[in-house]
N, C-alpha and C. Protein backbone atom coordinates (compact mmCIF):
# COMPACT_ATOMS: atom_id res chain seq x y z
N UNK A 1 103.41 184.75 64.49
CA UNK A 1 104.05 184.84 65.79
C UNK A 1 103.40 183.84 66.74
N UNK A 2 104.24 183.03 68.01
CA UNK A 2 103.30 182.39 68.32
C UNK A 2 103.60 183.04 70.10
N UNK A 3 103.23 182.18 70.76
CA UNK A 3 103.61 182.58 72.46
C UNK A 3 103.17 181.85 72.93
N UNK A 4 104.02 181.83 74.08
CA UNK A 4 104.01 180.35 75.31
C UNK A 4 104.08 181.43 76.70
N UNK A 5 103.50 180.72 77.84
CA UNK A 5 103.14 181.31 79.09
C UNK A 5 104.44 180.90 79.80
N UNK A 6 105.39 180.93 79.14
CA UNK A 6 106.93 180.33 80.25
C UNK A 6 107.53 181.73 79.65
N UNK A 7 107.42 182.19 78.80
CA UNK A 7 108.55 182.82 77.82
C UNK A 7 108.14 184.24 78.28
N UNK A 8 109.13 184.82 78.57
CA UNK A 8 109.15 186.22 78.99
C UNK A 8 109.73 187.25 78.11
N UNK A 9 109.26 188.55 77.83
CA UNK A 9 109.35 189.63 76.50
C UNK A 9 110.84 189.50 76.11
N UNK A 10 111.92 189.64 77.22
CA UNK A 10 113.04 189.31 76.46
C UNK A 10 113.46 188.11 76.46
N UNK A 11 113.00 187.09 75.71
CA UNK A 11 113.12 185.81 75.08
C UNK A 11 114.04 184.58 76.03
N UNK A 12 113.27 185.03 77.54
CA UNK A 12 114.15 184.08 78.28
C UNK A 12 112.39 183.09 78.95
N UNK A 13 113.09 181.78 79.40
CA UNK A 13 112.05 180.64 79.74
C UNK A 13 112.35 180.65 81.17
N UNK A 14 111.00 180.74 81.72
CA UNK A 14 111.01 180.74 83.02
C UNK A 14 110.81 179.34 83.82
N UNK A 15 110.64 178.31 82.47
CA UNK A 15 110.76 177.09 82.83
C UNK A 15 111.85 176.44 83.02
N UNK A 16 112.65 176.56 82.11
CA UNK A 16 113.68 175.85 81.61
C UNK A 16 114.97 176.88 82.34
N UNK A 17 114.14 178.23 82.70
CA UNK A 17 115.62 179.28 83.51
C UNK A 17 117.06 179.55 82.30
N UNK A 18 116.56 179.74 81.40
CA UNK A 18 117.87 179.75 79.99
C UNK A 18 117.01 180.46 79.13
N UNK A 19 118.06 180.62 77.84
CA UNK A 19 117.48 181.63 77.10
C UNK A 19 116.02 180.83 76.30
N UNK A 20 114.94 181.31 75.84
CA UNK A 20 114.35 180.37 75.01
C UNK A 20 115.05 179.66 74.10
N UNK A 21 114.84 178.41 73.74
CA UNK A 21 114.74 177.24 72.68
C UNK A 21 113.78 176.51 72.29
N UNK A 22 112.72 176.88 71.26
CA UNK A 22 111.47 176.20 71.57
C UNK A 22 111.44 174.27 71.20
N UNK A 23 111.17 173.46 71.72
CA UNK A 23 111.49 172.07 71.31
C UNK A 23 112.55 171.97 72.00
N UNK A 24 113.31 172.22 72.80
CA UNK A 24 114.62 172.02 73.73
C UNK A 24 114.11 171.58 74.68
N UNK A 25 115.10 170.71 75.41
CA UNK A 25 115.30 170.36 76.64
C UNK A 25 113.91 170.57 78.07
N UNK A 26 113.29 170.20 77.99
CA UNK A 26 111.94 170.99 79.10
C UNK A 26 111.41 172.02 78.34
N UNK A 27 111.36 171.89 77.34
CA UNK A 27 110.04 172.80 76.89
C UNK A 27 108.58 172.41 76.74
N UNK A 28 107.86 172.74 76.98
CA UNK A 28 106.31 172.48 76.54
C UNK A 28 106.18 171.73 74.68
N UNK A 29 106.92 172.36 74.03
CA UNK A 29 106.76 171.75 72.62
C UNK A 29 107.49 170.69 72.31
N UNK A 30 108.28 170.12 73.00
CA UNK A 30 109.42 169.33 72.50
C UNK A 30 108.47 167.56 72.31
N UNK A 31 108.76 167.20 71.03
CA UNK A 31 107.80 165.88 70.72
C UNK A 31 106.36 166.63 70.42
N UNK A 32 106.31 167.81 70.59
CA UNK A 32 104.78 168.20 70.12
C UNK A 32 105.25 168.69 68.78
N UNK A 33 106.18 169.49 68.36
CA UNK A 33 106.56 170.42 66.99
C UNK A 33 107.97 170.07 66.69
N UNK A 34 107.97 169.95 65.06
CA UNK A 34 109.27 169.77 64.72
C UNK A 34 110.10 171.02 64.27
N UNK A 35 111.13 171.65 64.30
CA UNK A 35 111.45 172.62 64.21
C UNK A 35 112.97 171.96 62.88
N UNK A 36 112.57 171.79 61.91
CA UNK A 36 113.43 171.80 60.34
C UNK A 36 114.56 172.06 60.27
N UNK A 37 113.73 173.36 60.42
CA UNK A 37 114.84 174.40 59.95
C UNK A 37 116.15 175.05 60.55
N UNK A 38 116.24 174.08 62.28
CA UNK A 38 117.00 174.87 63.00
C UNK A 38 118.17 173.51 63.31
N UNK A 39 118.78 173.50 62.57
CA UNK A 39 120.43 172.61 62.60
C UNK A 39 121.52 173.21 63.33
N UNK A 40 121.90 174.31 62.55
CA UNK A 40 123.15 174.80 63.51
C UNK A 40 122.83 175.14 65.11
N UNK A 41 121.92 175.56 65.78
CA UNK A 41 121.49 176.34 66.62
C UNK A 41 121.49 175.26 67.95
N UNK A 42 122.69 175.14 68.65
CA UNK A 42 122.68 173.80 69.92
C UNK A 42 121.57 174.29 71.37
N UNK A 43 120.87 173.47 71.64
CA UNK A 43 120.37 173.78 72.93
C UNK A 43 120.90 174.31 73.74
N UNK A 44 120.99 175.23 75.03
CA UNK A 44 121.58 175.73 75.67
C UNK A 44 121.99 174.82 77.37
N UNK A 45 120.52 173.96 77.11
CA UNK A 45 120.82 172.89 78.49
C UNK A 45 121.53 171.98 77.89
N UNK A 46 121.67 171.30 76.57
CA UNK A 46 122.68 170.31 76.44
C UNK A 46 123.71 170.39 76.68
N UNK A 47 124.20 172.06 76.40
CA UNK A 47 126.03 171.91 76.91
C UNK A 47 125.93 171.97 78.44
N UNK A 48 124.90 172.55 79.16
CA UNK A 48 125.03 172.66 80.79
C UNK A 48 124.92 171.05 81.30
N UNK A 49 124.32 170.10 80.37
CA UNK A 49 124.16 168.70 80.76
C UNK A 49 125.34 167.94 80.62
N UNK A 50 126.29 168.35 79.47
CA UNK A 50 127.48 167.63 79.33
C UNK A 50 128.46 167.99 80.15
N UNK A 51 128.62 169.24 80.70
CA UNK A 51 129.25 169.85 81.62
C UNK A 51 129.31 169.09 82.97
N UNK A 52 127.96 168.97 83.30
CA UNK A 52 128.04 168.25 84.43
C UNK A 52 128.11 166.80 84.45
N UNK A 53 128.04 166.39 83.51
CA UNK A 53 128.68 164.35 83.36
C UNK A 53 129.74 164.26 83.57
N UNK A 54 130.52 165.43 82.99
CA UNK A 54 132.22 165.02 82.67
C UNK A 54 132.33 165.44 84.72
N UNK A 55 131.80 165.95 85.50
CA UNK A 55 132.49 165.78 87.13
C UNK A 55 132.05 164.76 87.36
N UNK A 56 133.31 164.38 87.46
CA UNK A 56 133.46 162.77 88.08
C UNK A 56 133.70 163.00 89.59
N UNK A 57 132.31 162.30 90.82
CA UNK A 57 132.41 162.05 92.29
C UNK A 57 133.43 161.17 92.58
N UNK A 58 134.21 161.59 93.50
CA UNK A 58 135.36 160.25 94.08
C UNK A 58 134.45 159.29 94.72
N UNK A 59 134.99 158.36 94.73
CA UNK A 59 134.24 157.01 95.18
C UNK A 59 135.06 156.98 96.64
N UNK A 60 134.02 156.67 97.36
CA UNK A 60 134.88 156.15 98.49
C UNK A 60 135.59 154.48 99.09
């Protein structure tokens, strides 16, 4: 088992404000640990990041 000082008992990041993903998006491990084994499983900030590209600001 391991534990990080962001991660709260029910498996949410008080850093990142989303559910845990360890190696995701603003985590403490991400480029520190490789995580293999986890393919299917999408970050939860990547879809909130693509979300917000696609609003397009009017130009004035």
């Amino acid at each position: 088992m391991w534990d990080c000082r962001h991660r709260r008992s029910d498996d949410f990041c008080r850093r990142r404000k989303t559910a845990c993903f360890p190696g995701g998006i603003g985590c403490v491990l991400k480029d520190k640990f490789e995580f293999p084994l986890r393919t299917d499983i999408k970050d939860p900030l990547l879809k909130k990041r693509k979300e917000k590209s696609k609003i397009v600001k009017p130009s004035n």
